[in-house]
C-alpha atoms as a PDB file:
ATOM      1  CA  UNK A   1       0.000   0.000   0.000  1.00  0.00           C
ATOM      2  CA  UNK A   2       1.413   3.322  -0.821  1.00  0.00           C
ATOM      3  CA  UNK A   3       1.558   5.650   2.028  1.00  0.00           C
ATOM      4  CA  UNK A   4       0.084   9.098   2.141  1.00  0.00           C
ATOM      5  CA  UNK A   5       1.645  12.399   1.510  1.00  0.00           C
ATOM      6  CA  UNK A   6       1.651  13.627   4.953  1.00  0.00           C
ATOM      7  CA  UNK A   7       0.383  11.065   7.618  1.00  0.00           C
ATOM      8  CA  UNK A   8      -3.363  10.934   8.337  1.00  0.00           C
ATOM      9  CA  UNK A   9      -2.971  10.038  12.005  1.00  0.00           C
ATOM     10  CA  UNK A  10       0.010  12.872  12.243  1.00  0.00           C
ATOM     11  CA  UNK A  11      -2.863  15.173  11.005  1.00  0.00           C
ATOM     12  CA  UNK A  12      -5.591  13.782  13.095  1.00  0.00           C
ATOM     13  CA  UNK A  13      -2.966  14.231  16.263  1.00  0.00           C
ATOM     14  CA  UNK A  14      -2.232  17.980  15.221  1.00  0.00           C
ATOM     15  CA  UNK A  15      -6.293  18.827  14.843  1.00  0.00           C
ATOM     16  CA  UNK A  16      -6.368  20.770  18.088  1.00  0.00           C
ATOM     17  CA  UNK A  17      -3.033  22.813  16.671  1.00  0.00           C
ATOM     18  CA  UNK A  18      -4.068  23.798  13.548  1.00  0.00           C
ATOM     19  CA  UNK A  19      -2.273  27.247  13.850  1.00  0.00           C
ATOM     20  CA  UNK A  20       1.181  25.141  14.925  1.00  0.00           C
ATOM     21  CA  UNK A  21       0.866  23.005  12.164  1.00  0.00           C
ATOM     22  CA  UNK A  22       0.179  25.998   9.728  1.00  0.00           C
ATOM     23  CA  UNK A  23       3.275  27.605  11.120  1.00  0.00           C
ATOM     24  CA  UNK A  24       5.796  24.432  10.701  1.00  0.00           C
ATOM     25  CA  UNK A  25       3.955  24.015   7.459  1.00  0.00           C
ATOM     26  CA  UNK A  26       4.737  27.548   6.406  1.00  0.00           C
ATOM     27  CA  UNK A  27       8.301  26.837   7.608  1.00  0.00           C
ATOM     28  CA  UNK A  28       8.999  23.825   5.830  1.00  0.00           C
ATOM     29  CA  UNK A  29       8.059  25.095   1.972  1.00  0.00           C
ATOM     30  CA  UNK A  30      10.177  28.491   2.912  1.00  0.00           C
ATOM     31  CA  UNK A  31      13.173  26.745   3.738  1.00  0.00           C
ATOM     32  CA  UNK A  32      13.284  23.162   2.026  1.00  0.00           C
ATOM     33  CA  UNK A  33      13.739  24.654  -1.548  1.00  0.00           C
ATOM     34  CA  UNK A  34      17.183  25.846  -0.298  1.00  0.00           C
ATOM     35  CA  UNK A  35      18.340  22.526   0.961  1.00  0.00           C
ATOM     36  CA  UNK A  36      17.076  21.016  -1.841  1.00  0.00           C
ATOM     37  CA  UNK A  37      19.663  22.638  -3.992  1.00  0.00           C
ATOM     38  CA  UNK A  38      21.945  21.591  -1.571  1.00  0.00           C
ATOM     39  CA  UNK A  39      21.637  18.224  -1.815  1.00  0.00           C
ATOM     40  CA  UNK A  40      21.330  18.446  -5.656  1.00  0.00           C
ATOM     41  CA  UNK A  41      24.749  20.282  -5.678  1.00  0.00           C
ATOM     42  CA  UNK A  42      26.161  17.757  -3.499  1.00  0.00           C
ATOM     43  CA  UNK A  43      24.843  15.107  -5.264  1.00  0.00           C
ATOM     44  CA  UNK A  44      26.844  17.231  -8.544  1.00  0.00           C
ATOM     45  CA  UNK A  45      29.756  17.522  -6.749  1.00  0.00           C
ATOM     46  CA  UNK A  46      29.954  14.146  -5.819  1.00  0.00           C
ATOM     47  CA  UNK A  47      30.076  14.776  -1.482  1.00  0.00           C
ATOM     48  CA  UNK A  48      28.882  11.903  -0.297  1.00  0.00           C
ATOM     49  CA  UNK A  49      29.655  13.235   3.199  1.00  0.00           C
ATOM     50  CA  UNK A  50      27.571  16.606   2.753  1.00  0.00           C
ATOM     51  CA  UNK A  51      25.081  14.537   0.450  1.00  0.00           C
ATOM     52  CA  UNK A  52      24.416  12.047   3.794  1.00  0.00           C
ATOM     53  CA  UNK A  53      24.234  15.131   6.084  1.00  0.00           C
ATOM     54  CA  UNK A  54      21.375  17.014   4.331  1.00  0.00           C
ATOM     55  CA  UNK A  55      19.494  14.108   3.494  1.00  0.00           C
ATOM     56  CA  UNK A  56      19.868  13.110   7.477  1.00  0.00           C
ATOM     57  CA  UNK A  57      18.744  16.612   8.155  1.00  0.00           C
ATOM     58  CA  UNK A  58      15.892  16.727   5.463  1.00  0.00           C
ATOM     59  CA  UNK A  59      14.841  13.152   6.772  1.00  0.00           C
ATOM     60  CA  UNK A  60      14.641  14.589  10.213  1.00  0.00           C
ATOM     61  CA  UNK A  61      11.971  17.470   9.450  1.00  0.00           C
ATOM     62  CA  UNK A  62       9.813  15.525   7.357  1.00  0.00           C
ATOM     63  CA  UNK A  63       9.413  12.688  10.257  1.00  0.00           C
ATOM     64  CA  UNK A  64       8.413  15.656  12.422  1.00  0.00           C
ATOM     65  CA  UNK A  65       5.749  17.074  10.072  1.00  0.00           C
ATOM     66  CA  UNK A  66       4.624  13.339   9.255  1.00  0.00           C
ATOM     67  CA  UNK A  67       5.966  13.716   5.169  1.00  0.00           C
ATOM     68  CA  UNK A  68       6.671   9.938   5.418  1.00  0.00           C
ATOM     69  CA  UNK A  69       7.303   9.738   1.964  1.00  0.00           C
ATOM     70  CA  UNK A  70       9.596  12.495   1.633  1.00  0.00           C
ATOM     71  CA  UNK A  71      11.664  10.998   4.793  1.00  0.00           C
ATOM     72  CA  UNK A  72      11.703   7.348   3.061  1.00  0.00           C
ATOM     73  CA  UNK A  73      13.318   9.216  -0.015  1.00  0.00           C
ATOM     74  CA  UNK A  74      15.827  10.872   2.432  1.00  0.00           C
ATOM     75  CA  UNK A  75      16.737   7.233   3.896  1.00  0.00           C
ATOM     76  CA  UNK A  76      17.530   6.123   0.800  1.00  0.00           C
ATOM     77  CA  UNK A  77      19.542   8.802  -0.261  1.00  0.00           C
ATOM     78  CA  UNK A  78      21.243   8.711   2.963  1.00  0.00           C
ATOM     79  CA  UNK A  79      22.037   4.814   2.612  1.00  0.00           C
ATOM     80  CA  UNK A  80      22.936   5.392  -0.811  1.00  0.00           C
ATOM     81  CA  UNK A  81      25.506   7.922   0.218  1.00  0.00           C
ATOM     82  CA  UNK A  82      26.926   5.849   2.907  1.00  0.00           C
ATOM     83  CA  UNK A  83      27.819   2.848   0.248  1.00  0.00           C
ATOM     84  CA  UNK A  84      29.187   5.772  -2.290  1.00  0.00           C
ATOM     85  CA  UNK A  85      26.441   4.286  -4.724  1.00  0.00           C
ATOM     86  CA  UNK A  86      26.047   7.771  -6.782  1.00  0.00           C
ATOM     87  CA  UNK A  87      23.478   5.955  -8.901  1.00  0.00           C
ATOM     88  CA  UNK A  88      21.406   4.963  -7.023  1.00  0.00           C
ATOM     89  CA  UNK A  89      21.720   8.527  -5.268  1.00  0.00           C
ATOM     90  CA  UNK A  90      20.826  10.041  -8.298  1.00  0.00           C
ATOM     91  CA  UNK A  91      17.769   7.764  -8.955  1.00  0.00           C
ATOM     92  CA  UNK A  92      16.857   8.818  -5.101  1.00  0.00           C
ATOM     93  CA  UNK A  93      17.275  12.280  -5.871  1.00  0.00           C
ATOM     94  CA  UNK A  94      14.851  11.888  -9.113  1.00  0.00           C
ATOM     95  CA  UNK A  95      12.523  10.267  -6.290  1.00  0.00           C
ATOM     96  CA  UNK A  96      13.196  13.063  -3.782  1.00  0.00           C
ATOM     97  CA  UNK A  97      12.002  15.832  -6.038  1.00  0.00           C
ATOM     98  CA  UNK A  98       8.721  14.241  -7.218  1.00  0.00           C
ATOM     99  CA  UNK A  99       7.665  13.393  -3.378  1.00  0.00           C
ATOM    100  CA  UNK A 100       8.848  17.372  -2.387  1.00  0.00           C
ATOM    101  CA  UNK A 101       6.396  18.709  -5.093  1.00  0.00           C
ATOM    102  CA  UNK A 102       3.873  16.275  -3.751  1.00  0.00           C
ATOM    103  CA  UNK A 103       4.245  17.816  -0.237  1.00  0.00           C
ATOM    104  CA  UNK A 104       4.625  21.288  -0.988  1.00  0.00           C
ATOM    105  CA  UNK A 105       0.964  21.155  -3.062  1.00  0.00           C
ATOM    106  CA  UNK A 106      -0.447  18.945  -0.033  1.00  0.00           C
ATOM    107  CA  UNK A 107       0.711  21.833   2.226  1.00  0.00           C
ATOM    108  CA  UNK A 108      -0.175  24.179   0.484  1.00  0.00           C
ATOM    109  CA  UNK A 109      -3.572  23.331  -0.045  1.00  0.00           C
ATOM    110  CA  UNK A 110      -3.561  22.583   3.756  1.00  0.00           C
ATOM    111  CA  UNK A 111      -2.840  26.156   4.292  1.00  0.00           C
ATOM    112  CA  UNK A 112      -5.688  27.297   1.458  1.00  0.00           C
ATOM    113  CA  UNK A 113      -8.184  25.577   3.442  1.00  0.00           C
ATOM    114  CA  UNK A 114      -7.672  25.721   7.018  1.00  0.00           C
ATOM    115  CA  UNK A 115      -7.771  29.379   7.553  1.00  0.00           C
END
């Protein structure tokens, strides 16, 4: 089964924070972009070590905001770092991006409707 974009029982457990949630929300399409590019030019460069540490990082804030998708992607990258496996990096990457533009449109329809 595929999961969801953000996690329905993550959502369900925020429901009495909405304005929290809007704010982390709010934080994570400002800032993610950014290390997005990061990881793509470390990815370019071919640092595995800086390539491990923002996917680590980016795995981190999508487990808090329930992206479970977006933090599988990161694990992968990150593993795929670790065994210098570039490849499969760059497949992960390819992966990465699709499940960040998936995110960014659930949040920011998120944000649309819960005013």
């Amino acid at each position: 089964m595929e999961k969801e974009i953000v996690d329905s029982k993550f959502l369900e457990s925020m429901a009495e924070k909405r304005p929290f949630l809007k704010r982390m929300f709010t934080v994570f399409i400002s800032q993610e972009p950014k290390r997005i590019n990061e990881i793509r030019d470390a990815l370019n460069s071919r640092d595995v070590e800086r390539l491990r540490q923002l996917a680590h990082s980016l795995k981190g804030g999508a487990a808090t905001i329930g992206v479970e998708r977006v933090r599988e992607c990161c694990l992968n990258l990150e593993n795929a770092s670790k065994a210098h496996d570039m490849e499969a990096a760059q497949n992960h990457m390819g992966e990465l991006e699709i499940e960040m533009r998936h995110a960014y449109a659930f949040m920011f329809n998120y944000l649309a409707n819960n005013n």
